[in-house]
PDB file of N, CA and C in Angstrom:
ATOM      1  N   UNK A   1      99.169  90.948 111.024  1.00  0.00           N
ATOM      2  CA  UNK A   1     100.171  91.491 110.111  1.00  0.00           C
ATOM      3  C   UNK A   1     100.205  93.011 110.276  1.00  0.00           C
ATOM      4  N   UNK A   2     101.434  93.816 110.688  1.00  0.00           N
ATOM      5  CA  UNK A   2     101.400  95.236 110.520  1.00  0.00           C
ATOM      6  C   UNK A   2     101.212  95.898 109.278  1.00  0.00           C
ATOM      7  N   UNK A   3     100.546  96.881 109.454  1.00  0.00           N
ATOM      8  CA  UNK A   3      99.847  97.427 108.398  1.00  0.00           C
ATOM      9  C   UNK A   3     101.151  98.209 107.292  1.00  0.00           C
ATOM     10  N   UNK A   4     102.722  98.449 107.788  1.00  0.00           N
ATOM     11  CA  UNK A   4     103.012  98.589 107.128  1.00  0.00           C
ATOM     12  C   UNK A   4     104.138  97.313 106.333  1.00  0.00           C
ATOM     13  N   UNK A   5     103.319  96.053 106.514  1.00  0.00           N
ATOM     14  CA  UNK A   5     103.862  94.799 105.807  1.00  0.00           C
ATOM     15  C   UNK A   5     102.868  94.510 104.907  1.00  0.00           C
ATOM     16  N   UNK A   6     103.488  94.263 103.792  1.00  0.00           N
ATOM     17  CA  UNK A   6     102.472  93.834 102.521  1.00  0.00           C
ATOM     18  C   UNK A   6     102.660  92.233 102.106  1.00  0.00           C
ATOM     19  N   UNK A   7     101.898  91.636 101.490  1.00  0.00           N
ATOM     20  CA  UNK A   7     101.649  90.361 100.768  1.00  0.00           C
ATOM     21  C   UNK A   7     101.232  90.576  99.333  1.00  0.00           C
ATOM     22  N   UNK A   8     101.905  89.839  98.708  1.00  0.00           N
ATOM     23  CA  UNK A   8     101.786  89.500  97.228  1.00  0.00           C
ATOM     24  C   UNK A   8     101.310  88.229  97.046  1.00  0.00           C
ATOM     25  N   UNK A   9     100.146  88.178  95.995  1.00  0.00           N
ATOM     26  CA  UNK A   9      99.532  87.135  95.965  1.00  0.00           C
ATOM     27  C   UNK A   9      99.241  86.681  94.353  1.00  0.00           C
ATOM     28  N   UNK A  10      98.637  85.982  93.951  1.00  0.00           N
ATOM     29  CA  UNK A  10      97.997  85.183  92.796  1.00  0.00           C
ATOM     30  C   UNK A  10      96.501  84.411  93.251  1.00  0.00           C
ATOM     31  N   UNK A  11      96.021  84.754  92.225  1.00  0.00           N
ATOM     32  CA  UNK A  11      94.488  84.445  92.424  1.00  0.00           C
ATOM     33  C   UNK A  11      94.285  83.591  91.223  1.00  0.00           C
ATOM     34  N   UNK A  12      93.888  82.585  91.299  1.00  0.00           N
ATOM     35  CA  UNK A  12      93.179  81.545  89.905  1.00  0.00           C
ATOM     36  C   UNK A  12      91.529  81.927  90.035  1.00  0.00           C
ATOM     37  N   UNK A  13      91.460  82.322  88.638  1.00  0.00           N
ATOM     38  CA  UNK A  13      89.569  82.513  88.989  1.00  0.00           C
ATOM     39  C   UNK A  13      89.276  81.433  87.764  1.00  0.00           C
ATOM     40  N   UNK A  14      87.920  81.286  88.273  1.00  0.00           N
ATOM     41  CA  UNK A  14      87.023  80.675  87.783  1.00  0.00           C
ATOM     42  C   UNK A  14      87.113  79.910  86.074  1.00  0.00           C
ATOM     43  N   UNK A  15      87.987  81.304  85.197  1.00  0.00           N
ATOM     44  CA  UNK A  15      87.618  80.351  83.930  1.00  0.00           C
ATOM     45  C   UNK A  15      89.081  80.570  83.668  1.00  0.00           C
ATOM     46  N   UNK A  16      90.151  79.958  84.820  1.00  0.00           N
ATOM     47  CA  UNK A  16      91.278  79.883  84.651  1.00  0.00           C
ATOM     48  C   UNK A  16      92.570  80.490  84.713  1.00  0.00           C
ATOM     49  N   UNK A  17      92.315  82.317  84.321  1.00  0.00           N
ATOM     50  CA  UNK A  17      93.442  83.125  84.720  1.00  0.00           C
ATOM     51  C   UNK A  17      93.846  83.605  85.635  1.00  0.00           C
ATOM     52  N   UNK A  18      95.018  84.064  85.925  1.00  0.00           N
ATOM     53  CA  UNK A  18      95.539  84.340  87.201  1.00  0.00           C
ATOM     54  C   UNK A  18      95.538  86.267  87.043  1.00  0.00           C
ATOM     55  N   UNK A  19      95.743  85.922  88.125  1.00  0.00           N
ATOM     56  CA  UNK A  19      95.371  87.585  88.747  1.00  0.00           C
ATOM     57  C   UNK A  19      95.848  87.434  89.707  1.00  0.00           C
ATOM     58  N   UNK A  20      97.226  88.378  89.809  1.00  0.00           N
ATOM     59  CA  UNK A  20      98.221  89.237  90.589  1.00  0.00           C
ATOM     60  C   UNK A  20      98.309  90.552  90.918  1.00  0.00           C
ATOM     61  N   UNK A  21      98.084  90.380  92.749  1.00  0.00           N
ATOM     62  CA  UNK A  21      97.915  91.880  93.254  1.00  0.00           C
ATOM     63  C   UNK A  21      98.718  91.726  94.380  1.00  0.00           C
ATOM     64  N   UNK A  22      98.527  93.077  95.055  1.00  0.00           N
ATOM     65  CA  UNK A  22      99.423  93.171  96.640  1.00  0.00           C
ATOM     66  C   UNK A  22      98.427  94.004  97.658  1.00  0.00           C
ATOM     67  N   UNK A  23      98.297  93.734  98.884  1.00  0.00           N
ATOM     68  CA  UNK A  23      97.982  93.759 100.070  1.00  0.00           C
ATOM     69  C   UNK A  23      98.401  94.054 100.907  1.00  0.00           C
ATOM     70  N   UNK A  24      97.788  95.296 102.334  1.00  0.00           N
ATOM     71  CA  UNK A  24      98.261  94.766 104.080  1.00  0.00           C
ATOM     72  C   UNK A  24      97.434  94.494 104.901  1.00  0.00           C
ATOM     73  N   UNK A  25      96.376  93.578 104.053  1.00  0.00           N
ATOM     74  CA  UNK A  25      95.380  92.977 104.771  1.00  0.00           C
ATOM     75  C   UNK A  25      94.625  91.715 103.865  1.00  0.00           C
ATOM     76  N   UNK A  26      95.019  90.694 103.678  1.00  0.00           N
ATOM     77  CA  UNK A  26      94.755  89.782 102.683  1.00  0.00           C
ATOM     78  C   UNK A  26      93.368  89.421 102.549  1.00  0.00           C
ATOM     79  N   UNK A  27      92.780  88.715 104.405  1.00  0.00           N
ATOM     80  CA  UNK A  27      92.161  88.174 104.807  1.00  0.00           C
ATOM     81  C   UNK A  27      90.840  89.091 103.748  1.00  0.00           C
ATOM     82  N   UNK A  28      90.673  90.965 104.246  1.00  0.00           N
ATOM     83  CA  UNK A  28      89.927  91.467 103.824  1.00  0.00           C
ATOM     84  C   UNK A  28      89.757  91.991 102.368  1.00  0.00           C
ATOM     85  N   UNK A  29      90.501  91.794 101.811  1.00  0.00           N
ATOM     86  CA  UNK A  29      90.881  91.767  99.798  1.00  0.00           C
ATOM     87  C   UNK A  29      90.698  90.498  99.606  1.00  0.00           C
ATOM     88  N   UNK A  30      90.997  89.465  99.796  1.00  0.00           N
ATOM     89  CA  UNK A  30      90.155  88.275  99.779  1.00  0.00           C
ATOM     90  C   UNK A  30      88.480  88.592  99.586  1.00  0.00           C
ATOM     91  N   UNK A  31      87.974  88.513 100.603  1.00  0.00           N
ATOM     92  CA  UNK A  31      86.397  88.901 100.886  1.00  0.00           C
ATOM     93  C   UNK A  31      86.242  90.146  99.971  1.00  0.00           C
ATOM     94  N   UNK A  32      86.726  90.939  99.666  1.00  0.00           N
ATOM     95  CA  UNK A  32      86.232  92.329  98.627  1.00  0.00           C
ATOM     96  C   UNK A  32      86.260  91.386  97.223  1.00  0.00           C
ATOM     97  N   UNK A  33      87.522  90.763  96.795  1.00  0.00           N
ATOM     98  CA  UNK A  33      87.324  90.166  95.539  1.00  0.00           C
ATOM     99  C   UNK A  33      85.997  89.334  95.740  1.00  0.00           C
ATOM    100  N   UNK A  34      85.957  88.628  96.707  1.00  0.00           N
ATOM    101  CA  UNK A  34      84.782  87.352  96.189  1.00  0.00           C
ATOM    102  C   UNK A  34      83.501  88.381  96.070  1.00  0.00           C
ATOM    103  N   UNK A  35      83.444  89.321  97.225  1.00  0.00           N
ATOM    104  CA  UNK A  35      82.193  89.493  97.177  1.00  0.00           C
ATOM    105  C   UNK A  35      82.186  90.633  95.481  1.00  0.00           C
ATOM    106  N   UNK A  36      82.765  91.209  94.483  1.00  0.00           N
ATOM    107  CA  UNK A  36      83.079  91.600  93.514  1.00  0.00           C
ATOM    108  C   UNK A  36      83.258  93.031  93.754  1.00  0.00           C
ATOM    109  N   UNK A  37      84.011  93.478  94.925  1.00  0.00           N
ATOM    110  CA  UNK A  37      84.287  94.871  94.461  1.00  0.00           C
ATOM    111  C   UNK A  37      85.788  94.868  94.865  1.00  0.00           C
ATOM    112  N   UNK A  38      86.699  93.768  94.555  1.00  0.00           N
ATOM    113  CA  UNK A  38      87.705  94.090  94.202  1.00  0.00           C
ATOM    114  C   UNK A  38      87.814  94.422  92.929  1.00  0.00           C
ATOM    115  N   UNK A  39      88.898  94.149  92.855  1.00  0.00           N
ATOM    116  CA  UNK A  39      89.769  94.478  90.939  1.00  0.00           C
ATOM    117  C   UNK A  39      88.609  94.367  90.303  1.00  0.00           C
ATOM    118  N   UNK A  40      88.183  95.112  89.082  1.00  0.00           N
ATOM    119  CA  UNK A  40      87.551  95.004  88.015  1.00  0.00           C
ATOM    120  C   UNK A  40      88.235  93.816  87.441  1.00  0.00           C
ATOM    121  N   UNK A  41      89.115  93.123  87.374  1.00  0.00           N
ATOM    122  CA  UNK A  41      89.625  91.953  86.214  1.00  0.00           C
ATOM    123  C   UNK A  41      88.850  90.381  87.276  1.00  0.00           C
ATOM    124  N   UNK A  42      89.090  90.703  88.095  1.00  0.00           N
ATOM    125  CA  UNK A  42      88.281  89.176  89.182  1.00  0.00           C
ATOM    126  C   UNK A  42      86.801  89.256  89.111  1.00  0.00           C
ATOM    127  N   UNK A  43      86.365  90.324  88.819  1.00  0.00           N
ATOM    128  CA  UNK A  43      84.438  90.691  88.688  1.00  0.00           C
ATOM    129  C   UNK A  43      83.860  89.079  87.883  1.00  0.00           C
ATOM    130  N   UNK A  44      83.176  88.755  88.126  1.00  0.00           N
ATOM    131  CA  UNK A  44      82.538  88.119  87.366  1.00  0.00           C
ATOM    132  C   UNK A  44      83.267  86.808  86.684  1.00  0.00           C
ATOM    133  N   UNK A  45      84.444  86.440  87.492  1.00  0.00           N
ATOM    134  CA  UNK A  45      85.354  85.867  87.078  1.00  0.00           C
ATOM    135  C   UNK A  45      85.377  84.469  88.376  1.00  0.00           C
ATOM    136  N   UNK A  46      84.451  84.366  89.069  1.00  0.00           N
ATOM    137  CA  UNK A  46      84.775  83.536  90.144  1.00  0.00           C
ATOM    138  C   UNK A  46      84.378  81.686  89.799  1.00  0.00           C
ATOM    139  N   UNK A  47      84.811  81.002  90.103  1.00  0.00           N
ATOM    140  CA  UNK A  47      85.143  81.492  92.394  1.00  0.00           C
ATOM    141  C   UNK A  47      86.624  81.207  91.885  1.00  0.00           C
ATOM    142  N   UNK A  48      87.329  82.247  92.961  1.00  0.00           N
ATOM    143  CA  UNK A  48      88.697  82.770  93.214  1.00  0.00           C
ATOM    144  C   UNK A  48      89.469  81.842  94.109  1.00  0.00           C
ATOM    145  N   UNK A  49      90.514  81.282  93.609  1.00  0.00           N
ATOM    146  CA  UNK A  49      91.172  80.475  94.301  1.00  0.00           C
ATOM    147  C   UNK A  49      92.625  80.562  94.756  1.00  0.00           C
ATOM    148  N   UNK A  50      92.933  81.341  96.107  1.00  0.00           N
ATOM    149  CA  UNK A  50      94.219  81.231  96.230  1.00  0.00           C
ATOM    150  C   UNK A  50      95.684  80.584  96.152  1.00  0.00           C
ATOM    151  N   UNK A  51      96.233  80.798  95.167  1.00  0.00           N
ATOM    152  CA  UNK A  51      97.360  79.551  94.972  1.00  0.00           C
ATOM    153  C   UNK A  51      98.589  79.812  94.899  1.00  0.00           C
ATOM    154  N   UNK A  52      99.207  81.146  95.877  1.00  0.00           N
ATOM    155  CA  UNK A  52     100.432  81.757  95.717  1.00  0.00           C
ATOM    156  C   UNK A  52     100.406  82.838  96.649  1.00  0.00           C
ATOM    157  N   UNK A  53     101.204  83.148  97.833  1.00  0.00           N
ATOM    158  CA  UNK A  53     101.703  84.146  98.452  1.00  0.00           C
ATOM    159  C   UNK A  53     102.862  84.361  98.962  1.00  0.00           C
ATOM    160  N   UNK A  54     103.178  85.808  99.116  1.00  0.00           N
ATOM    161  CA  UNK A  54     104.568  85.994  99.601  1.00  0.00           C
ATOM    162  C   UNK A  54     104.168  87.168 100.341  1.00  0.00           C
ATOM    163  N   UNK A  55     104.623  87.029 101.337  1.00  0.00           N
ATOM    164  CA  UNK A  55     104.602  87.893 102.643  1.00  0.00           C
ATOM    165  C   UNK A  55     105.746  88.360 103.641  1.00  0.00           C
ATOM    166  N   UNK A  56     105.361  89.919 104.394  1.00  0.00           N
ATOM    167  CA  UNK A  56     106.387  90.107 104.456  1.00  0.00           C
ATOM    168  C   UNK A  56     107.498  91.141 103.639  1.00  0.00           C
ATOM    169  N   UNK A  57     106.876  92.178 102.979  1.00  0.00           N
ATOM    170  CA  UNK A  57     107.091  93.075 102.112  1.00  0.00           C
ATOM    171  C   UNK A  57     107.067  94.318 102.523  1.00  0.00           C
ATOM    172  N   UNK A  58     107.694  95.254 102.079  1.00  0.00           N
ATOM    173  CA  UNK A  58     107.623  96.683 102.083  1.00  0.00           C
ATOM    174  C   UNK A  58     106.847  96.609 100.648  1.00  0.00           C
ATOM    175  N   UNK A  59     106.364  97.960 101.372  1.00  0.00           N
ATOM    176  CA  UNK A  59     104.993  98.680 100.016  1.00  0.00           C
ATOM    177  C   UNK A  59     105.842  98.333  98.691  1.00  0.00           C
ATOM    178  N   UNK A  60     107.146  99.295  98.432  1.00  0.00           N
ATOM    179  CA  UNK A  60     107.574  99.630  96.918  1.00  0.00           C
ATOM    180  C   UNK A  60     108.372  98.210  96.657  1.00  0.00           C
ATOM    181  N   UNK A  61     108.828  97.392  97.994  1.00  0.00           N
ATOM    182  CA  UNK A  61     109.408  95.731  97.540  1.00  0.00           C
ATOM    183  C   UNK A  61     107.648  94.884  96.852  1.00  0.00           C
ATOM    184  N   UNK A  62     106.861  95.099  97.292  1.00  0.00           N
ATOM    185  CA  UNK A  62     105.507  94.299  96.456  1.00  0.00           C
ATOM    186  C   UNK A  62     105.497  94.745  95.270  1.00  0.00           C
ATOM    187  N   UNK A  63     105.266  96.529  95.146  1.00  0.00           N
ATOM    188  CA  UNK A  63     104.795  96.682  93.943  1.00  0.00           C
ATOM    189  C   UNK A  63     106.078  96.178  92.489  1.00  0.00           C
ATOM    190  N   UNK A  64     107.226  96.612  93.263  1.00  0.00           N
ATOM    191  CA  UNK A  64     108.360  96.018  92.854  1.00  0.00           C
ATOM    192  C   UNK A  64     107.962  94.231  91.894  1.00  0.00           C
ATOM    193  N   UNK A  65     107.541  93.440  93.093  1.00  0.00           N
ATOM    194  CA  UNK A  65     107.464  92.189  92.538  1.00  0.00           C
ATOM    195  C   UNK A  65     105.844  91.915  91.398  1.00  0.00           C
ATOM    196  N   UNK A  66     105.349  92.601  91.921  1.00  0.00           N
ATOM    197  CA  UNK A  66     104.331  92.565  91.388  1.00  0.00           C
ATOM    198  C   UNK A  66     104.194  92.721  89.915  1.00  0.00           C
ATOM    199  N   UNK A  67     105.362  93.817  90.023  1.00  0.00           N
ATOM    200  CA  UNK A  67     104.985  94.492  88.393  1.00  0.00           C
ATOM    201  C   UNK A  67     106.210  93.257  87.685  1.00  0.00           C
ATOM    202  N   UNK A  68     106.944  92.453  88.267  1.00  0.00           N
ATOM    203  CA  UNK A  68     107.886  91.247  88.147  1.00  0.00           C
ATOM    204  C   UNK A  68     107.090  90.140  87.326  1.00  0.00           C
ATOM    205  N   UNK A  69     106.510  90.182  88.293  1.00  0.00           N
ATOM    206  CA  UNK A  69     105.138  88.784  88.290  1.00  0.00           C
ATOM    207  C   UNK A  69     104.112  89.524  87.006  1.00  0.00           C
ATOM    208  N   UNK A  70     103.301  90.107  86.934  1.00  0.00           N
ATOM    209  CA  UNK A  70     102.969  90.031  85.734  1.00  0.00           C
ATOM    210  C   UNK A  70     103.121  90.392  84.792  1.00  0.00           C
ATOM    211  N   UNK A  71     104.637  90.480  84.627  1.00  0.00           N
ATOM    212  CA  UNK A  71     105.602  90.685  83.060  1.00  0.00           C
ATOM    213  C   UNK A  71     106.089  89.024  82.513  1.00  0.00           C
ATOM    214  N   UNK A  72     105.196  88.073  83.936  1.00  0.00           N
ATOM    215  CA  UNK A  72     105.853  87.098  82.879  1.00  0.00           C
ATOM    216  C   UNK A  72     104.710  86.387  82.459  1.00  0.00           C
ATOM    217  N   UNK A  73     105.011  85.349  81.620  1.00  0.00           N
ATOM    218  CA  UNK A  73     103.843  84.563  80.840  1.00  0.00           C
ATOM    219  C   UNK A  73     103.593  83.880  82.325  1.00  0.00           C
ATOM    220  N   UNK A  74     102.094  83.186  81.577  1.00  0.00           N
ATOM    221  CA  UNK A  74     101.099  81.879  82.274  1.00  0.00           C
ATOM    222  C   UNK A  74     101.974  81.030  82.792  1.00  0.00           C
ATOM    223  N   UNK A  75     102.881  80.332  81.847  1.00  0.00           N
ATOM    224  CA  UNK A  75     103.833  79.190  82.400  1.00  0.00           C
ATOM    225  C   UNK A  75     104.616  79.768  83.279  1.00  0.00           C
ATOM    226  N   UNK A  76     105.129  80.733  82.998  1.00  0.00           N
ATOM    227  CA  UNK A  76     106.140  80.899  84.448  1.00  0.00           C
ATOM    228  C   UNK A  76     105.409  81.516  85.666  1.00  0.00           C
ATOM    229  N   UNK A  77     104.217  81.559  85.543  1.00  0.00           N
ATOM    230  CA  UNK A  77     103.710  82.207  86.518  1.00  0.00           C
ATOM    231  C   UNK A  77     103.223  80.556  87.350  1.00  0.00           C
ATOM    232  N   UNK A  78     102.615  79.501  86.291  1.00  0.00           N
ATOM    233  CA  UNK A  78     102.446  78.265  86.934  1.00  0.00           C
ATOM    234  C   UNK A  78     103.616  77.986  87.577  1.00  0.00           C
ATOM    235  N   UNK A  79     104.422  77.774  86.617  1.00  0.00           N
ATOM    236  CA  UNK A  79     105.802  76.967  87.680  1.00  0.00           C
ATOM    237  C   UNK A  79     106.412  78.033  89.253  1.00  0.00           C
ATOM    238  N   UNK A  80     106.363  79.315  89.455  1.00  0.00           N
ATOM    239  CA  UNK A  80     106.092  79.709  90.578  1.00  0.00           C
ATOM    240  C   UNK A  80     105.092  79.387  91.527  1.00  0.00           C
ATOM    241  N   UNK A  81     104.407  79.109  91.128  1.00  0.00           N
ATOM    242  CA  UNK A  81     103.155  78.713  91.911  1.00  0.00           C
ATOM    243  C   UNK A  81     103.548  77.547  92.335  1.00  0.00           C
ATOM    244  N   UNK A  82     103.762  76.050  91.483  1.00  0.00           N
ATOM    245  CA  UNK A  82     104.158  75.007  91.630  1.00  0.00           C
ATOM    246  C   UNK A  82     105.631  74.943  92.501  1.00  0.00           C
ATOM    247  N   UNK A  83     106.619  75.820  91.954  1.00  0.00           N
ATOM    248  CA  UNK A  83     107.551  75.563  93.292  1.00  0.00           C
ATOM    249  C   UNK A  83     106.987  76.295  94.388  1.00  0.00           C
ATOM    250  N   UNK A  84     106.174  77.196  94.842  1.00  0.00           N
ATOM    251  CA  UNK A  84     105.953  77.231  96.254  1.00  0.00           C
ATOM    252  C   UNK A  84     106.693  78.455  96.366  1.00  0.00           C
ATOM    253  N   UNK A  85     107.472  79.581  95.560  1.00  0.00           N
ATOM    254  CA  UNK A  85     107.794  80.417  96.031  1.00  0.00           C
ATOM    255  C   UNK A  85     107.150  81.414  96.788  1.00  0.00           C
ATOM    256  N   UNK A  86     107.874  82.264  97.546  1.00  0.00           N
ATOM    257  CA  UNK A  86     107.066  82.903  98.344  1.00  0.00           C
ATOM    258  C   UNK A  86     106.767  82.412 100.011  1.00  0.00           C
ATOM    259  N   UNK A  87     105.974  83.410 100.710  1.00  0.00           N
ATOM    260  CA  UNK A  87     105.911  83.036 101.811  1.00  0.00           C
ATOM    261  C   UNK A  87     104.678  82.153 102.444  1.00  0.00           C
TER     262      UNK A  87
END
């Protein structure tokens, strides 16, 4: 992935909530969350389960969606997940 393409993602942790961030390197923000020095909100919150991406972004189109995505509730954040939006 070129470094100036981003991914937007959703994370299910451990005691259920989701956690929405953006990336131009997933594989390695992946591995920072598990190992706990990603986000302070995933700390202690595991194990982290990927269940939503969209890829394929400019920087300010992620943060754009991002700040989209967690303005909405739990349920609509499930039923995105459940239809598969994204890349």
């Amino acid at each position: 992935m070129p470094k100036n393409e981003y991914v937007l993602y959703i994370l299910e942790c451990g005691d259920g909530t989701l956690y929405t961030g953006i990336t131009n390197n997933l594989e390695k923000r992946l591995k920072q969350h598990r190992r706990g020095s990603g986000a302070k909100y995933t700390r202690g919150r595991g194990p982290l389960t990927l269940r939503w991406v969209e890829r394929g972004l400019s920087r300010s189109r992620a943060l754009s969606r991002e700040r989209e995505i967690k303005k909405m509730d739990r349920s609509e954040k499930v039923r995105l997940i459940r239809k598969g939006e994204g890349g």
